[in-house]
Each structure stands twice: as structure tokens, then as C-alpha cells.
PDB file of N, CA and C in Angstrom:
ATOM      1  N   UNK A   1       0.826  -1.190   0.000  1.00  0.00           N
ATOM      2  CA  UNK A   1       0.000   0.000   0.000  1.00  0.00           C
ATOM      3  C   UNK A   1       0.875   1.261   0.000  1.00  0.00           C
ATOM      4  N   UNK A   2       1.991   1.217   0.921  1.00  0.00           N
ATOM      5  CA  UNK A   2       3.323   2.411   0.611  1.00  0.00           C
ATOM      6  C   UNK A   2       3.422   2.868  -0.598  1.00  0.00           C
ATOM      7  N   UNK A   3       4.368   1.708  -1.095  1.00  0.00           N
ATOM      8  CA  UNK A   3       4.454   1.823  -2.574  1.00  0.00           C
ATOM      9  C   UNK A   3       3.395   2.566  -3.518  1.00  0.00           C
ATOM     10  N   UNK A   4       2.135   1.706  -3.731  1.00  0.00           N
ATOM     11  CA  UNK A   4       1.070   2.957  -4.514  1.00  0.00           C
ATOM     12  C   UNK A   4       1.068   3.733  -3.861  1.00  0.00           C
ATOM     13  N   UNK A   5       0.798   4.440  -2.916  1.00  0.00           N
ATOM     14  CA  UNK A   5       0.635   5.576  -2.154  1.00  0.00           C
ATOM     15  C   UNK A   5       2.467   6.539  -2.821  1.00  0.00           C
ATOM     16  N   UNK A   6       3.182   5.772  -2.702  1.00  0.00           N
ATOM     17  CA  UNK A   6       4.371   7.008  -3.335  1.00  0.00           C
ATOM     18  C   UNK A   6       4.533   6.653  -5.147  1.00  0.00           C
ATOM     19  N   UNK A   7       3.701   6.106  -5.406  1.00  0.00           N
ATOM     20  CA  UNK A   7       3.953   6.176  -7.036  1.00  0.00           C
ATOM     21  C   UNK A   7       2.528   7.160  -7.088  1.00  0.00           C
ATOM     22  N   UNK A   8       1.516   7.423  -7.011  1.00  0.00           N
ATOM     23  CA  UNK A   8       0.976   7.954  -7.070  1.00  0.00           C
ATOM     24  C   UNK A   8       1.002   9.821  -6.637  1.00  0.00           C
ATOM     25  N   UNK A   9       2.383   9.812  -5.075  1.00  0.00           N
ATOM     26  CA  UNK A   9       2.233  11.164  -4.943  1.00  0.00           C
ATOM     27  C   UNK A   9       3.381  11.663  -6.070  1.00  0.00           C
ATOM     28  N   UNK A  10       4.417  10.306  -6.475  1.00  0.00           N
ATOM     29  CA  UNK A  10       5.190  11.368  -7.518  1.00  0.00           C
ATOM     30  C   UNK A  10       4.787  11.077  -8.547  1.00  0.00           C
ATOM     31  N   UNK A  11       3.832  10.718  -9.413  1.00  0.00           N
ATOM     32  CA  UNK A  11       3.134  10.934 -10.532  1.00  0.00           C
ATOM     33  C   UNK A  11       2.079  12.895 -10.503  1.00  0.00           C
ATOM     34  N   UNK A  12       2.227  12.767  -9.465  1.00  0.00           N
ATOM     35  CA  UNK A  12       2.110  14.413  -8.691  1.00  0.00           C
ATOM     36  C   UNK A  12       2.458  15.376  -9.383  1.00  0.00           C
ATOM     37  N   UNK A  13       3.991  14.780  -8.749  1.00  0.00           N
ATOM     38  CA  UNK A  13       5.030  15.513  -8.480  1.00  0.00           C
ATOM     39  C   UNK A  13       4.983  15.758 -10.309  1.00  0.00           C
ATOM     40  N   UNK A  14       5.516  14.466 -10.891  1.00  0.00           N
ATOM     41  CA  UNK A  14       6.251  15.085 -12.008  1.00  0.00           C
ATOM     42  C   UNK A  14       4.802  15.887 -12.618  1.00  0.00           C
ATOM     43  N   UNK A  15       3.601  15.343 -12.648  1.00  0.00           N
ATOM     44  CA  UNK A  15       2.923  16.068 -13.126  1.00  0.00           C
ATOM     45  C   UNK A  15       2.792  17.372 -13.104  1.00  0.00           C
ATOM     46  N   UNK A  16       3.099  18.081 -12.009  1.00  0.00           N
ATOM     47  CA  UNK A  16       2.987  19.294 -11.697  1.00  0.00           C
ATOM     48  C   UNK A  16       4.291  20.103 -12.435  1.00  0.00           C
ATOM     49  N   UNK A  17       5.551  19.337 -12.459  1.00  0.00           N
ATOM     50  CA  UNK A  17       6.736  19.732 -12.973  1.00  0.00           C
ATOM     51  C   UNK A  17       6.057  19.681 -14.605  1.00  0.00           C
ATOM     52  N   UNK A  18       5.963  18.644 -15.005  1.00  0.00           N
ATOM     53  CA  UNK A  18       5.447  19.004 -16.090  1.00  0.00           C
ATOM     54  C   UNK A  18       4.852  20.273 -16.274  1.00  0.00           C
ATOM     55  N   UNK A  19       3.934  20.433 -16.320  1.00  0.00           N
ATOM     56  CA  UNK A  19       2.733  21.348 -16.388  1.00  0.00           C
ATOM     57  C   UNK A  19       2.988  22.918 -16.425  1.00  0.00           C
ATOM     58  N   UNK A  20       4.174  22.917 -15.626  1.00  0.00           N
ATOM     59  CA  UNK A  20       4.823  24.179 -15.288  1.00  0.00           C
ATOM     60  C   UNK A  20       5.798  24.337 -16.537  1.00  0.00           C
ATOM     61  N   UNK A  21       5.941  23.367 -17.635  1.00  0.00           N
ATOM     62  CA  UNK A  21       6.980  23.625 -18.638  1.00  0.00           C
ATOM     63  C   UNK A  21       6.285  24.176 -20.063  1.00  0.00           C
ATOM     64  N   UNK A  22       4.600  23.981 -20.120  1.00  0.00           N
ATOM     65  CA  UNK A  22       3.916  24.150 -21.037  1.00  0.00           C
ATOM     66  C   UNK A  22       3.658  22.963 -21.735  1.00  0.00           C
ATOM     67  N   UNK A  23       4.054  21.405 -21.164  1.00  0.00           N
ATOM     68  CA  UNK A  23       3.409  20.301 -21.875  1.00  0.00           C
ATOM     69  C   UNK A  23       2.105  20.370 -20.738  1.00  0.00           C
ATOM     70  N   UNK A  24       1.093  19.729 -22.424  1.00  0.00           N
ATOM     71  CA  UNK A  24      -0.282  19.097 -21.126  1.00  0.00           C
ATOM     72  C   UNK A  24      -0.197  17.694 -20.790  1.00  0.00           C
ATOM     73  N   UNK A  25       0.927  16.905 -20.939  1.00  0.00           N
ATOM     74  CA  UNK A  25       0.682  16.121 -20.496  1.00  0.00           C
ATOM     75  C   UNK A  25       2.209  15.264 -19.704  1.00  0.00           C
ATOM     76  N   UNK A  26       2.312  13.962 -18.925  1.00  0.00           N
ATOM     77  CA  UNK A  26       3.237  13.639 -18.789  1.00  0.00           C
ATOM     78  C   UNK A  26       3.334  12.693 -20.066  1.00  0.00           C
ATOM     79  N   UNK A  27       2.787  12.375 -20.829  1.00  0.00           N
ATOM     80  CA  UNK A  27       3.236  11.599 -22.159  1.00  0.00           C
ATOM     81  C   UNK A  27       3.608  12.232 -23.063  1.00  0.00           C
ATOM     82  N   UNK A  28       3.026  13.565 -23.219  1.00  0.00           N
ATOM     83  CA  UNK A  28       3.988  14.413 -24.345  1.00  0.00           C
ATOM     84  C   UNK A  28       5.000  14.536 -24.040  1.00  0.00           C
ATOM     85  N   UNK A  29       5.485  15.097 -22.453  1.00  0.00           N
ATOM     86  CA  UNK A  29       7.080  15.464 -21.738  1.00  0.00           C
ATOM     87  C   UNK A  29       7.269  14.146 -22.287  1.00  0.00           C
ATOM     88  N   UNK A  30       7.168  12.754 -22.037  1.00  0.00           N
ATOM     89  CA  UNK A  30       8.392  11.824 -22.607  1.00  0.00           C
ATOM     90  C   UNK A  30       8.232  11.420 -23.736  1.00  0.00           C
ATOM     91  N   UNK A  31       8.097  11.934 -24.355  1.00  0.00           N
ATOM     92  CA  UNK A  31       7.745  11.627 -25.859  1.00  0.00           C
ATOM     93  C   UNK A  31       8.722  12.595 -26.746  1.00  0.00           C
ATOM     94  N   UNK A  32       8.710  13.934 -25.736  1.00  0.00           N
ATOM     95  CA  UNK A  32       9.573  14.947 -26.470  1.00  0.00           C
ATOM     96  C   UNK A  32      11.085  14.679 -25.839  1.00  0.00           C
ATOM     97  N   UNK A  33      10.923  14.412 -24.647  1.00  0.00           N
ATOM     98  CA  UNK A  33      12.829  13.486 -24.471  1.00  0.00           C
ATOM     99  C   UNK A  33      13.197  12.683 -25.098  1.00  0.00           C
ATOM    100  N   UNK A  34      12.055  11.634 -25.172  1.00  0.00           N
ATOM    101  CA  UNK A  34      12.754  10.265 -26.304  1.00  0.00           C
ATOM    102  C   UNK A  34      13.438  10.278 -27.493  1.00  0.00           C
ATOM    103  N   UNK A  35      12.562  11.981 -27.855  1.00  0.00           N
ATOM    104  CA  UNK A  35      12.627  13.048 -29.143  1.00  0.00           C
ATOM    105  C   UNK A  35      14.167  13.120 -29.515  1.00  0.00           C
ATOM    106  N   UNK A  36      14.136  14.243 -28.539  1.00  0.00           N
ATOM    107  CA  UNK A  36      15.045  15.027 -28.123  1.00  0.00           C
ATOM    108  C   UNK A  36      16.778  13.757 -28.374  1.00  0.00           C
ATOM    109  N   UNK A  37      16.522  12.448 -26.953  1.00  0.00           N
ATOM    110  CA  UNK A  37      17.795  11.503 -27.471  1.00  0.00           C
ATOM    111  C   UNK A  37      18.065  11.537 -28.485  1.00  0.00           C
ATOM    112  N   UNK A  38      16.931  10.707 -29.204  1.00  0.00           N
ATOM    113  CA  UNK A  38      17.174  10.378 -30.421  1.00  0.00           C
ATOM    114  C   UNK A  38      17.659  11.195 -31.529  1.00  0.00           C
ATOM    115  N   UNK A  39      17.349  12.496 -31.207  1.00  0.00           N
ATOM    116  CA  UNK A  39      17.831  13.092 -32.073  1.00  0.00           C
ATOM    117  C   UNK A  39      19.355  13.804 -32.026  1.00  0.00           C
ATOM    118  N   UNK A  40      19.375  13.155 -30.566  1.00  0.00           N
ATOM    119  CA  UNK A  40      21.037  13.924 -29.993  1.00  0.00           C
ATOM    120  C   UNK A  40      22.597  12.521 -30.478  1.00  0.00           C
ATOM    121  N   UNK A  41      21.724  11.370 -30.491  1.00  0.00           N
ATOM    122  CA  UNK A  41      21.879  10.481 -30.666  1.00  0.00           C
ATOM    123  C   UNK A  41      22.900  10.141 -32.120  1.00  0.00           C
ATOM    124  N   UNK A  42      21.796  10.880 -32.584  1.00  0.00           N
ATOM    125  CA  UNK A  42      21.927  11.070 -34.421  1.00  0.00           C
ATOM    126  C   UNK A  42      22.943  11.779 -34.964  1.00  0.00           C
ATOM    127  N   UNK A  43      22.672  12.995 -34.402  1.00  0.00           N
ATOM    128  CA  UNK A  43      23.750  13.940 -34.498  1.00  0.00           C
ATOM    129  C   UNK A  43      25.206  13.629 -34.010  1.00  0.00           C
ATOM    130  N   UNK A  44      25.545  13.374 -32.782  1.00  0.00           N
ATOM    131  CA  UNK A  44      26.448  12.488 -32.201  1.00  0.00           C
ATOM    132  C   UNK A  44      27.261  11.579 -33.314  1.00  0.00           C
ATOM    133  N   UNK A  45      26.450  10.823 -33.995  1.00  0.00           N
ATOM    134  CA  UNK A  45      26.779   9.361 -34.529  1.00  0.00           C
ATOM    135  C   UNK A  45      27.295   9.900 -36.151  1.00  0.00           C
ATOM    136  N   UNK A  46      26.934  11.185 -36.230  1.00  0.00           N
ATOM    137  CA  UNK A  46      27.392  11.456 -37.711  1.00  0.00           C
ATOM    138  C   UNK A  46      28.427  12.176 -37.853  1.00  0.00           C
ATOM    139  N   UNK A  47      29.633  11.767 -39.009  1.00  0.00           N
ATOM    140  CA  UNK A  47      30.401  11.971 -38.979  1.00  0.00           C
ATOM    141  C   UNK A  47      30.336  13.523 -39.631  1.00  0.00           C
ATOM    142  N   UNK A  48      31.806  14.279 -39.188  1.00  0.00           N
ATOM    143  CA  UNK A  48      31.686  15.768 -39.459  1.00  0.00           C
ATOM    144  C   UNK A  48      30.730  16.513 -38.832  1.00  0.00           C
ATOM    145  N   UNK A  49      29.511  15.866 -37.728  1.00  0.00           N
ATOM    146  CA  UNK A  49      28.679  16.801 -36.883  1.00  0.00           C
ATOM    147  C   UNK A  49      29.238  16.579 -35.666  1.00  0.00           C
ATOM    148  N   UNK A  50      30.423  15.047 -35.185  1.00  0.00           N
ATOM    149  CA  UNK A  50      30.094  14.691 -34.020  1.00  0.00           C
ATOM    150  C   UNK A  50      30.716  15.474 -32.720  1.00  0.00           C
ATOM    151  N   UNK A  51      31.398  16.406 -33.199  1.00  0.00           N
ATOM    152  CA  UNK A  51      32.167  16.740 -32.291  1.00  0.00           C
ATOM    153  C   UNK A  51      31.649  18.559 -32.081  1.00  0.00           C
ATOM    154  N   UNK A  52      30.452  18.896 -32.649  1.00  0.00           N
ATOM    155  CA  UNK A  52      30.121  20.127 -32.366  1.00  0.00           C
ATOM    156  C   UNK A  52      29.073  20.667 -31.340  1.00  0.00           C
ATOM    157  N   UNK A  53      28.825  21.378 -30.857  1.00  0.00           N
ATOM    158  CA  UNK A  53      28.048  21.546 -29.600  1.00  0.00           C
ATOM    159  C   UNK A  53      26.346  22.340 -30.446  1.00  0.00           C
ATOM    160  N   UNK A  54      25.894  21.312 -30.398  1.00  0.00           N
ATOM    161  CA  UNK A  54      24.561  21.843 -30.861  1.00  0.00           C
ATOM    162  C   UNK A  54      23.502  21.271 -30.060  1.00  0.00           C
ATOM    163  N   UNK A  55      22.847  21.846 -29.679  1.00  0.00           N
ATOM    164  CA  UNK A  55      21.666  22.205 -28.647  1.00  0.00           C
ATOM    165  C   UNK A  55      19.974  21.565 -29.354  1.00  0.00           C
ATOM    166  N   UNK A  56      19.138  20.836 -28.674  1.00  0.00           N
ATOM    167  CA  UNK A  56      18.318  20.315 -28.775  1.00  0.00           C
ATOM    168  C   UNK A  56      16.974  20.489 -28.223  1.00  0.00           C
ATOM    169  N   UNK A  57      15.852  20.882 -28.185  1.00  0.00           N
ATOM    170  CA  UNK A  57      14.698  21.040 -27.727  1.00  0.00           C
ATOM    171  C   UNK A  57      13.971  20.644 -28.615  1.00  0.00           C
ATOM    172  N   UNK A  58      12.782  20.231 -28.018  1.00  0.00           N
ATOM    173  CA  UNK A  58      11.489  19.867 -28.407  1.00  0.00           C
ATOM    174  C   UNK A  58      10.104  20.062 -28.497  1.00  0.00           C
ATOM    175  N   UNK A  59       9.258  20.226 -28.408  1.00  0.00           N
ATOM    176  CA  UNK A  59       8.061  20.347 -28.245  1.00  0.00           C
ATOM    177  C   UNK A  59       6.955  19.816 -29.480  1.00  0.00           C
ATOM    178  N   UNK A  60       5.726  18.626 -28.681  1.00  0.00           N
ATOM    179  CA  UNK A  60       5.408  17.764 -29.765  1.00  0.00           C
ATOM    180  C   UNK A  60       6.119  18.005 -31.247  1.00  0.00           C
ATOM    181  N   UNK A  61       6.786  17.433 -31.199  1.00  0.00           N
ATOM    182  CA  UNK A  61       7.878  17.019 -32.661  1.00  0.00           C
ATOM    183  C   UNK A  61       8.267  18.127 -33.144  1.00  0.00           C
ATOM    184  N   UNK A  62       8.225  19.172 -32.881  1.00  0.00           N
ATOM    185  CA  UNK A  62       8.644  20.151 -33.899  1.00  0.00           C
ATOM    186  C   UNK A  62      10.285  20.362 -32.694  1.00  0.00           C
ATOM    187  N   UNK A  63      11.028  20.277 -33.701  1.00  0.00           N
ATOM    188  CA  UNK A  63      12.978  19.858 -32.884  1.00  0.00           C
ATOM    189  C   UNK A  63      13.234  21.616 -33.603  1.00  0.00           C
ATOM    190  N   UNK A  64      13.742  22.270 -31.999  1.00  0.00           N
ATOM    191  CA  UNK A  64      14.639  23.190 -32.570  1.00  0.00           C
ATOM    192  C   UNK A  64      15.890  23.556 -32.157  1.00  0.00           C
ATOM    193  N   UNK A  65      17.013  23.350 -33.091  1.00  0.00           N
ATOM    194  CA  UNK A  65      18.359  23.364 -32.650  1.00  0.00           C
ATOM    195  C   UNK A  65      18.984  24.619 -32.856  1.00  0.00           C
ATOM    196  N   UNK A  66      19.919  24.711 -31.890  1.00  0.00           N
ATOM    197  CA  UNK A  66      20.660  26.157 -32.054  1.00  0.00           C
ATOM    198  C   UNK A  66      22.249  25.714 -31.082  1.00  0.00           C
ATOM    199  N   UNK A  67      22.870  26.922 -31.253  1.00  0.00           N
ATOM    200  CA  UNK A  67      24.646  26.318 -31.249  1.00  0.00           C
ATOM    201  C   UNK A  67      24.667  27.134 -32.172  1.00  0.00           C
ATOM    202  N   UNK A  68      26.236  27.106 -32.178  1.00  0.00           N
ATOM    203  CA  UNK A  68      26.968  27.322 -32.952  1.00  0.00           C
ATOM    204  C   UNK A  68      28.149  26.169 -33.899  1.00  0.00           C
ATOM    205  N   UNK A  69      28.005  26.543 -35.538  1.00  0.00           N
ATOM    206  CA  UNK A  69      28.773  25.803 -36.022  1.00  0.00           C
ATOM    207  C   UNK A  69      29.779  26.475 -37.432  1.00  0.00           C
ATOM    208  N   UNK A  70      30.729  25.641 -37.680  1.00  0.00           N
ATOM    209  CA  UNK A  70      31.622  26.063 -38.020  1.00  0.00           C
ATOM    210  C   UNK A  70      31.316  27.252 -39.660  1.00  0.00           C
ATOM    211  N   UNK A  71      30.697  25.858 -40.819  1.00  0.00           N
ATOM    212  CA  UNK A  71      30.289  26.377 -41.853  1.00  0.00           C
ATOM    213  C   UNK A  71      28.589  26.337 -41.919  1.00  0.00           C
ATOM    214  N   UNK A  72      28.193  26.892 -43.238  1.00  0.00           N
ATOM    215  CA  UNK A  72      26.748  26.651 -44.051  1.00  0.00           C
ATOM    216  C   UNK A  72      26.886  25.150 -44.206  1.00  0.00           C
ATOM    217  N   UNK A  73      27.212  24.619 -44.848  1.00  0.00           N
ATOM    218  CA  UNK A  73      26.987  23.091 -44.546  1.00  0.00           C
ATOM    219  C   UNK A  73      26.849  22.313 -43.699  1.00  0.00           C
ATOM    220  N   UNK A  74      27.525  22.566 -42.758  1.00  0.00           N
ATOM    221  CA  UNK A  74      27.574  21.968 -41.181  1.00  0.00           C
ATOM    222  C   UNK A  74      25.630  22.455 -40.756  1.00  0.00           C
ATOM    223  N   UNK A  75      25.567  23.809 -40.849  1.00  0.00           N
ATOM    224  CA  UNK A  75      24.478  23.760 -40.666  1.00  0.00           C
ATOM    225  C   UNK A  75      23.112  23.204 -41.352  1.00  0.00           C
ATOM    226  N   UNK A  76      23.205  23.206 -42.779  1.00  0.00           N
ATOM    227  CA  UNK A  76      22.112  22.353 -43.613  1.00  0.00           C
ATOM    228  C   UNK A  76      22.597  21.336 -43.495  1.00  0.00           C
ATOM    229  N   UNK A  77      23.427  20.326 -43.167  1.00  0.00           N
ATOM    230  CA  UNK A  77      23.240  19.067 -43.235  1.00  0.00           C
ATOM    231  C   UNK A  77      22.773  18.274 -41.370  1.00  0.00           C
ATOM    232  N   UNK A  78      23.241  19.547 -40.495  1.00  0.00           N
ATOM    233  CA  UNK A  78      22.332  19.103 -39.239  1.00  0.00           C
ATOM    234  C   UNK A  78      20.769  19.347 -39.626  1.00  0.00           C
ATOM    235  N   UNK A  79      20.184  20.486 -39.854  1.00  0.00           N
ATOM    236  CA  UNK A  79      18.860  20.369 -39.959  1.00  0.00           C
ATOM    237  C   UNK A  79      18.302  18.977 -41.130  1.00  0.00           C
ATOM    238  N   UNK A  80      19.179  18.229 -42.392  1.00  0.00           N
ATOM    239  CA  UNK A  80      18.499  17.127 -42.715  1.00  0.00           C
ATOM    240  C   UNK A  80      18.626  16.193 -42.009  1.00  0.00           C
ATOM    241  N   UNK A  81      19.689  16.048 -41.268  1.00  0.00           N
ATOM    242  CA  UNK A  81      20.024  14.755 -40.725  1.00  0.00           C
ATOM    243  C   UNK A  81      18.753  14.761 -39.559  1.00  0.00           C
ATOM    244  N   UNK A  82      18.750  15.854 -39.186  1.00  0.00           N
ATOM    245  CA  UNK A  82      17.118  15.583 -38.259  1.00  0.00           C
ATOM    246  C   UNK A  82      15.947  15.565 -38.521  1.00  0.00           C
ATOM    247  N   UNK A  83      15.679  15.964 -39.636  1.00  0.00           N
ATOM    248  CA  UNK A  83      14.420  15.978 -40.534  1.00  0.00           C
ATOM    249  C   UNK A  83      14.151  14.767 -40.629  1.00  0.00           C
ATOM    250  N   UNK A  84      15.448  13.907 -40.902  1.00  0.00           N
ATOM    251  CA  UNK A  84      15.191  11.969 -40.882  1.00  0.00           C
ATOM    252  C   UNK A  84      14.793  10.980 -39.473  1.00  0.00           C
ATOM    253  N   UNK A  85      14.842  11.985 -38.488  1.00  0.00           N
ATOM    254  CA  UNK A  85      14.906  10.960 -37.295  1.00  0.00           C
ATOM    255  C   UNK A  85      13.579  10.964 -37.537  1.00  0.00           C
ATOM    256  N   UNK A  86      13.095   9.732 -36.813  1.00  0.00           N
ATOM    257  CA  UNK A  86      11.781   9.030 -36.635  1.00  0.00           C
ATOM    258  C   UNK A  86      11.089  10.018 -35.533  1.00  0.00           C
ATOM    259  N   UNK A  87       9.783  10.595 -36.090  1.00  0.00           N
ATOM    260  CA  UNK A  87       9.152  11.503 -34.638  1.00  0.00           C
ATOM    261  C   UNK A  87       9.290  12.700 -34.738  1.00  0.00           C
ATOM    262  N   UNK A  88      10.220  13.482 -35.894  1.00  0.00           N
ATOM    263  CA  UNK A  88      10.335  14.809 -36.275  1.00  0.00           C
ATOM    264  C   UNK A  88       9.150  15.269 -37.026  1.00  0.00           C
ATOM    265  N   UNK A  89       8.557  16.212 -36.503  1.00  0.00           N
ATOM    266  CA  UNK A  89       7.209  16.660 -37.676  1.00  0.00           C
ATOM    267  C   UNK A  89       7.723  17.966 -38.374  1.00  0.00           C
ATOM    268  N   UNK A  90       8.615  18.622 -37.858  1.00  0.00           N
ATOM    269  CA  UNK A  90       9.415  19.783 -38.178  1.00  0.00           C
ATOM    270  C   UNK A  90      10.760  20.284 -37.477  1.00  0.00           C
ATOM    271  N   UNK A  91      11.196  21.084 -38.249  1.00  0.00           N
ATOM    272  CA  UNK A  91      12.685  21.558 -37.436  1.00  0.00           C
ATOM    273  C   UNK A  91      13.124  23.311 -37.868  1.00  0.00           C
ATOM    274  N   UNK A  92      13.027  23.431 -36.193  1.00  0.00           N
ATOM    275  CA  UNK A  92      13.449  25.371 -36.503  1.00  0.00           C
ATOM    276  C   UNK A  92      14.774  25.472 -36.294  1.00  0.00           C
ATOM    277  N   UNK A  93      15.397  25.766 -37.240  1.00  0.00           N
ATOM    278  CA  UNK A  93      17.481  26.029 -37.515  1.00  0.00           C
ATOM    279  C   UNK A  93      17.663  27.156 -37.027  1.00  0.00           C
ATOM    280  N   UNK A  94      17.850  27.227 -35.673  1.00  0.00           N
ATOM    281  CA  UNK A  94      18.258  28.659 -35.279  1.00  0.00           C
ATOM    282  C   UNK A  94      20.078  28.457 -34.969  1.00  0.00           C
ATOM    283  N   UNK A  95      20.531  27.394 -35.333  1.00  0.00           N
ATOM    284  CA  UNK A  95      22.117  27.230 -35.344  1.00  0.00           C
ATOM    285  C   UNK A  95      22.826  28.602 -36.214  1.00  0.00           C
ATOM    286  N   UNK A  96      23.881  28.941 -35.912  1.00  0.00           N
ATOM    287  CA  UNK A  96      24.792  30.334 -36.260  1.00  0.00           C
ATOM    288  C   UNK A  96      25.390  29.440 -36.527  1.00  0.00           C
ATOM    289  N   UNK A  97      25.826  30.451 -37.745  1.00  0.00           N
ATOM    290  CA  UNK A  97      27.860  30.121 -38.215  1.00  0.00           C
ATOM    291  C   UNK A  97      28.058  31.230 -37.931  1.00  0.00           C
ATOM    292  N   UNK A  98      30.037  30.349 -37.511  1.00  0.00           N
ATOM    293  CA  UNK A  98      30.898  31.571 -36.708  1.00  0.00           C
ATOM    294  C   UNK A  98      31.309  31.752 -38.230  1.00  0.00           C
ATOM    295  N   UNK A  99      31.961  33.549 -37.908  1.00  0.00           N
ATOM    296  CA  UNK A  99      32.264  34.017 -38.660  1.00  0.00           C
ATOM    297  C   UNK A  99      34.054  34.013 -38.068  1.00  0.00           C
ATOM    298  N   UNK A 100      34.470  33.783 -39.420  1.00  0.00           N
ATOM    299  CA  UNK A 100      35.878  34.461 -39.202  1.00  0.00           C
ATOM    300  C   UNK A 100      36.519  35.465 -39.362  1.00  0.00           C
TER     301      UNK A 100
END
């Protein structure tokens, strides 16, 4: 009886944490992390992106990344390479290139 009694007050908890982020639900919040891995995942795993610091958020599927990266290519080929992950419905490229 403990046990339900504390899965239930932190289903609460995160709910309330949720809620306070602008998801309505706790299944969208993990739906947009799973997102979010996967798409950090991706990026990570590809060569010529893996070593750059680019930034990830979510909200139901629409992925928007920002960072900074080196060239124009670096940046159009992160926004396709995420356009392909599974669960992307859209993607806002707010990534910069540095200038030299």
C-alpha cells in the first residue's frame, strides 16, 4: 500500500513539474525526451557533426536546434540529418555560423 501511495504522490510531483513547462501532459514530456535523445543520438553518430556543440529542444515534434557551427553546410546538413529521425514533424534552424 506504501508503494502505490508514493507512485501515485510522484506521478504528482512530475505532473505538476510538467505542467509548469507548457506540456499538457506527462506523455507528451516523454515523448519529447525520447525526441530530443534520439535526435542527440543522431547527431552524435554522424560523422563531421560529431564533435560540435549543438543544442536540442522539443516540443510535440517540432525539434529546434541552435549552437553554434563552423560552416553553411555543417548547418544544412544538421537540420536534414534531423528531418530523418523518426518523430520529427518539423525543425526550426536557429544554429549560427561563426564568422571568421
Amino acid at each position: 500500500m506504501k508503494r502505490v501511495l508514493l507512485v501515485v504522490f510522484l506521478l504528482f510531483i512530475v505532473n505538476g513539474c510538467v505542467s509548469t513547462t507548457g506540456k499538457s501532459s506527462v506523455g507528451e514530456y516523454i515523448n519529447d525526451t525520447i525526441l530530443i535523445t534520439k535526435v542527440k543520438t543522431t547527431l552524435i553518430n554522424q560523422q563531421g557533426l560529431e564533435g560540435l556543440d549543438i543544442h536540442v529542444n522539443s516540443y510535440n515534434g517540432v525539434v529546434q536546434l541552435s549552437g553554434f557551427v563552423d560552416t553553411d553546410v555543417e548547418k544544412l546538413l544538421a537540420e536534414q540529418i534531423v528531418r530523418n529521425v523518426d518523430g520529427v514533424k518539423e525543425v526550426v534552424n536557429n544554429l549560427i555560423v561563426k564568422s571568421s
